[in-house]
Protein backbone atom coordinates (compact mmCIF):
# COMPACT_ATOMS: atom_id res chain seq x y z
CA UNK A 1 28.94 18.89 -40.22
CA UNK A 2 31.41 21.26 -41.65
CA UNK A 3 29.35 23.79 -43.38
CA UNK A 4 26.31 24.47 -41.58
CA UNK A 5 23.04 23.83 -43.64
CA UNK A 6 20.15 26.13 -43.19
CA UNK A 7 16.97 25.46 -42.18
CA UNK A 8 13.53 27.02 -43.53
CA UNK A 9 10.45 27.10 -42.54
CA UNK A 10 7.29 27.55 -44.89
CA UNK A 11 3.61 27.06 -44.46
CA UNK A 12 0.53 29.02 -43.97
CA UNK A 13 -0.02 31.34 -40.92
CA UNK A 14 -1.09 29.51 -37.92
CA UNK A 15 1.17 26.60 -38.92
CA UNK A 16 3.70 27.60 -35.80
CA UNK A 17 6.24 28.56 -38.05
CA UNK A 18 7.73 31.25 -35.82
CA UNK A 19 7.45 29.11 -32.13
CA UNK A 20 8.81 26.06 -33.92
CA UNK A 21 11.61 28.11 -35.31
CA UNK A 22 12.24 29.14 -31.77
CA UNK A 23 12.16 26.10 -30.53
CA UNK A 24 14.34 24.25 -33.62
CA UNK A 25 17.07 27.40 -33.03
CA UNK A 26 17.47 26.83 -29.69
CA UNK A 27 17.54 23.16 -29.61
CA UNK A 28 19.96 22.84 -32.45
CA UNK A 29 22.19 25.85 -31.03
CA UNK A 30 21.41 28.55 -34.62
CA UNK A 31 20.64 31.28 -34.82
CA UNK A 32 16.85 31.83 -35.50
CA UNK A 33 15.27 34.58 -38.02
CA UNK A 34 11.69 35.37 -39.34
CA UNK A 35 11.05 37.37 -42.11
CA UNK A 36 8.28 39.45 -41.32
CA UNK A 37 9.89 40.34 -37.93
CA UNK A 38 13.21 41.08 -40.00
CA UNK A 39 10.80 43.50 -42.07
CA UNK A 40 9.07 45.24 -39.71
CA UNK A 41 13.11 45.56 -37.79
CA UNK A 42 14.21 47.52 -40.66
CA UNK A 43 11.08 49.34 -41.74
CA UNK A 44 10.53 50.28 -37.64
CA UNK A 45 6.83 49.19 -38.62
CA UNK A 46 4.43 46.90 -38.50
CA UNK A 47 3.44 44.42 -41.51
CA UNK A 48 0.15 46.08 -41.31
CA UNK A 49 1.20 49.13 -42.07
CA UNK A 50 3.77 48.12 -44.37
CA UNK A 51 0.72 46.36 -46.30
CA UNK A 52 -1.27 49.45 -46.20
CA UNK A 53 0.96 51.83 -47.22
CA UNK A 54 3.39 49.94 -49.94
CA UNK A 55 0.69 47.46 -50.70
CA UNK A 56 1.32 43.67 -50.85
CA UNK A 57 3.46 43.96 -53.77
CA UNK A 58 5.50 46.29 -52.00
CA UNK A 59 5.92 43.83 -49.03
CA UNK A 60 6.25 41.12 -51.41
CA UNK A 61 9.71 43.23 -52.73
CA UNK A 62 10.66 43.60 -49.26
CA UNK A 63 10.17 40.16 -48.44
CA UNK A 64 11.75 38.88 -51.50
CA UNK A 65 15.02 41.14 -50.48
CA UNK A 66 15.11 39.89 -46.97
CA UNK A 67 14.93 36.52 -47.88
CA UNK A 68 17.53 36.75 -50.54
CA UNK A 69 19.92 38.21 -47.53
CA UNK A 70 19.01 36.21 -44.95
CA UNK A 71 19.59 32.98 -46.67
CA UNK A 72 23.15 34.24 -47.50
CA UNK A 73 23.78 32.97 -44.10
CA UNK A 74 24.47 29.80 -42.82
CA UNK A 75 23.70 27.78 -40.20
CA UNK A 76 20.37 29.80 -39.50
CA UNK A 77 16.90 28.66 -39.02
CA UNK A 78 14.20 31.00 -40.69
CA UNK A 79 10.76 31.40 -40.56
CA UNK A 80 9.50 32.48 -43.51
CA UNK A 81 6.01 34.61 -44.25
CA UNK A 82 3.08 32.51 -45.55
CA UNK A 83 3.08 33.73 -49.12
CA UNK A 84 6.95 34.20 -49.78
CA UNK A 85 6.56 30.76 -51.70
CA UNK A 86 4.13 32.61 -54.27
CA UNK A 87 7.20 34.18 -55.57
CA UNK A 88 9.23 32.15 -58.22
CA UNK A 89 12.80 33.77 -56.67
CA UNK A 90 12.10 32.90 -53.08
CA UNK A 91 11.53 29.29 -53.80
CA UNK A 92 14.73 29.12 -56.05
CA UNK A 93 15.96 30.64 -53.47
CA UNK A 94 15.10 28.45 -50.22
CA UNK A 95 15.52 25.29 -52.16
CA UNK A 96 19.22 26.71 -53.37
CA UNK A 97 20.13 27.58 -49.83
CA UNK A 98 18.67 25.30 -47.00
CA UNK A 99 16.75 22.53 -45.75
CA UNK A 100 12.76 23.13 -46.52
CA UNK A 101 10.46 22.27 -44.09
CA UNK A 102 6.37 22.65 -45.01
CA UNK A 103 4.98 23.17 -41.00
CA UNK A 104 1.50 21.62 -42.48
CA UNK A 105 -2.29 22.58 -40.62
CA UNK A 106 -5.88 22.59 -41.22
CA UNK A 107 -7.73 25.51 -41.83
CA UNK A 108 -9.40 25.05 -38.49
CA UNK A 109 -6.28 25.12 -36.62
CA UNK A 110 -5.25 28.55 -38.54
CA UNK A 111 -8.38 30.11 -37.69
CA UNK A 112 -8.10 28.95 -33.73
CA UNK A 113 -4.50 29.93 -33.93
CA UNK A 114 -5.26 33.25 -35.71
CA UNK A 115 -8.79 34.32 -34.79
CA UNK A 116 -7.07 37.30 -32.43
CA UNK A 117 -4.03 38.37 -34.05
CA UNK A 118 -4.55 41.74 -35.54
CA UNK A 119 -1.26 41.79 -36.74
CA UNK A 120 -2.47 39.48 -40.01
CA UNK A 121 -3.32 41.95 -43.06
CA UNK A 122 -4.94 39.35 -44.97
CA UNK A 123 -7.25 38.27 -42.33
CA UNK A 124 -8.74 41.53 -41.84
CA UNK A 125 -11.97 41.12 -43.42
CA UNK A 126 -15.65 39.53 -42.21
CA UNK A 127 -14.86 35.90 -43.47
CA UNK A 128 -11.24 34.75 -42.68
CA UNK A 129 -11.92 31.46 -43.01
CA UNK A 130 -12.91 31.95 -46.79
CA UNK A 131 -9.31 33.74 -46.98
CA UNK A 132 -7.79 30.77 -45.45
CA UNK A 133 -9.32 28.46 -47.74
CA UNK A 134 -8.28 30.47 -51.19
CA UNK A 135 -4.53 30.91 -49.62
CA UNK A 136 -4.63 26.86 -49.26
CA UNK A 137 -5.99 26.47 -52.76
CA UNK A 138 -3.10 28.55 -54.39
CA UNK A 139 0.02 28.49 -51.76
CA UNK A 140 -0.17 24.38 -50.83
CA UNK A 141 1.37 23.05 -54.11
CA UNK A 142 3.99 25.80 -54.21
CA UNK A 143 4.80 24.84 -49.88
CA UNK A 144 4.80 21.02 -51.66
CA UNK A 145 6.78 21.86 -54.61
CA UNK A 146 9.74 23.32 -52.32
CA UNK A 147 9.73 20.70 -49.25
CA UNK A 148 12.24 18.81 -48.38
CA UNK A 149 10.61 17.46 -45.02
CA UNK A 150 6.72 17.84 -44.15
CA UNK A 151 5.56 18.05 -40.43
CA UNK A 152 2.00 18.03 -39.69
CA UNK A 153 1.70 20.51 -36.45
CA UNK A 154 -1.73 20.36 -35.73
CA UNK A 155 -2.39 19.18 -31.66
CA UNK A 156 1.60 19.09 -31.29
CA UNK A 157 3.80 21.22 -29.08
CA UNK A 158 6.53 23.38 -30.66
CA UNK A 159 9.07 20.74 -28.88
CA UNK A 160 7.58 18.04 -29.73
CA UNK A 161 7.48 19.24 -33.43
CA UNK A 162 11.05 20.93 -33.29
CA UNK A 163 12.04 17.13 -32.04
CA UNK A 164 10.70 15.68 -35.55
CA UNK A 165 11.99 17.98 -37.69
CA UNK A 166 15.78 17.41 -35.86
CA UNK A 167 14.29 13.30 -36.68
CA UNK A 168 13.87 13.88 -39.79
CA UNK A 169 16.91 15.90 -40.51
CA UNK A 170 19.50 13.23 -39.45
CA UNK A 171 21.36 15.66 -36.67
C-alpha cells in the first residue's frame, strides 16, 4: 500500500465509534483520532461546555475545522462526532479523503450504551430516547449516503468488529 488510505468512522453515539477506532488503530498499526476529543484538546474543555457556551453551531464550526485538518493526514483512523455528517463539507470531505465506515446500532443499544454518560449535550433532557429517535430519522441517510463499508455493532466486541471492518477493507 504505498499511500496510506484513511479510515473514518461515522454513526450515531453509542455506535462504538471511539473503542472500535481504538481497536482498528491499533490492530492496523495508525494512528487513531476522534473529533470531539481533538475539540475539547484544543478548546481545554469539555463538549458540554463547548455546546453551552458557543452553541451547537459553534461546535458544528469547530468540528467542521477539525475534521477538515485531521483528514489532511494520512494513514489515520478517525472517529468522527455523530452529527458531523449533517454538514454538506464534512461529508465531501470524508468521502474525498478516506475509507467511510457507518458503525450501525439500534436505538436500544444507544440508550444502554449512553444512559450514564453526562458528557452527551444532546441527551440531556427527560426523554433521550425520543432524541435518539429524531437524530436516526435525519442523520441515517446522510451516515448511508457517505459509506463505503457498513458494520452492524450491536452484541459485538470492539475486536471482533475492528476484525470486520479490516475484512471488509481488503488489508
Amino acid at each position: 500500500m504505498a499511500e496510506k488510505r484513511n479510515i473514518i468512522l461515522i454513526g450515531p453515539m453509542g455506535a462504538g465509534k471511539s473503542t472500535i477506532g481504538r481497536q482498528l488503530a491499533q490492530d492496523l498499526h495508525l494512528e487513531f483520532y476522534d473529533s470531539d476529543h481533538e475539540i475539547e484538546r484544543r478548546t481545554g474543555a469539555d463538549i458540554n461546555w463547548v455546546f453551552d457556551v458557543e452553541g451547537e453551531d459553534g461546535f458544528r464550526k469547530r468540528e467542521c475545522s477539525v475534521i477538515d485538518e485531521l483528514t489532511e493526514l494520512q494513514g489515520i483512523v478517525l472517529a468522527t462526532g455523530g452529527g458531523a455528517v449533517i454538514n454538506k463539507d464534512v461529508r465531501n470531505r470524508i468521502s474525498a479523503r478516506g475509507i467511510v465506515v457507518y458503525l450501525e446500532t439500534t436505538i436500544e443499544k444507544q440508550l444502554a450504551r449512553t444512559q450514564k454518560d453526562k458528557r452527551r449535550p444532546l441527551l440531556q433532557v427527560d426523554e433521550p430516547r425520543d432524541v435518539l429517535v429524531r437524530l436516526a430519522e435525519e442523520r441515517n441517510p446522510l451516515y448511508e449516503e457517505v459509506a463505503d463499508i457498513i458494520v452492524r455493532t450491536d452484541d459485538q466486541s470492539a475486536r471482533s468488529v475492528a476484525s470486520q471492518i479490516i475484512d471488509q477493507l481488503g488489508f
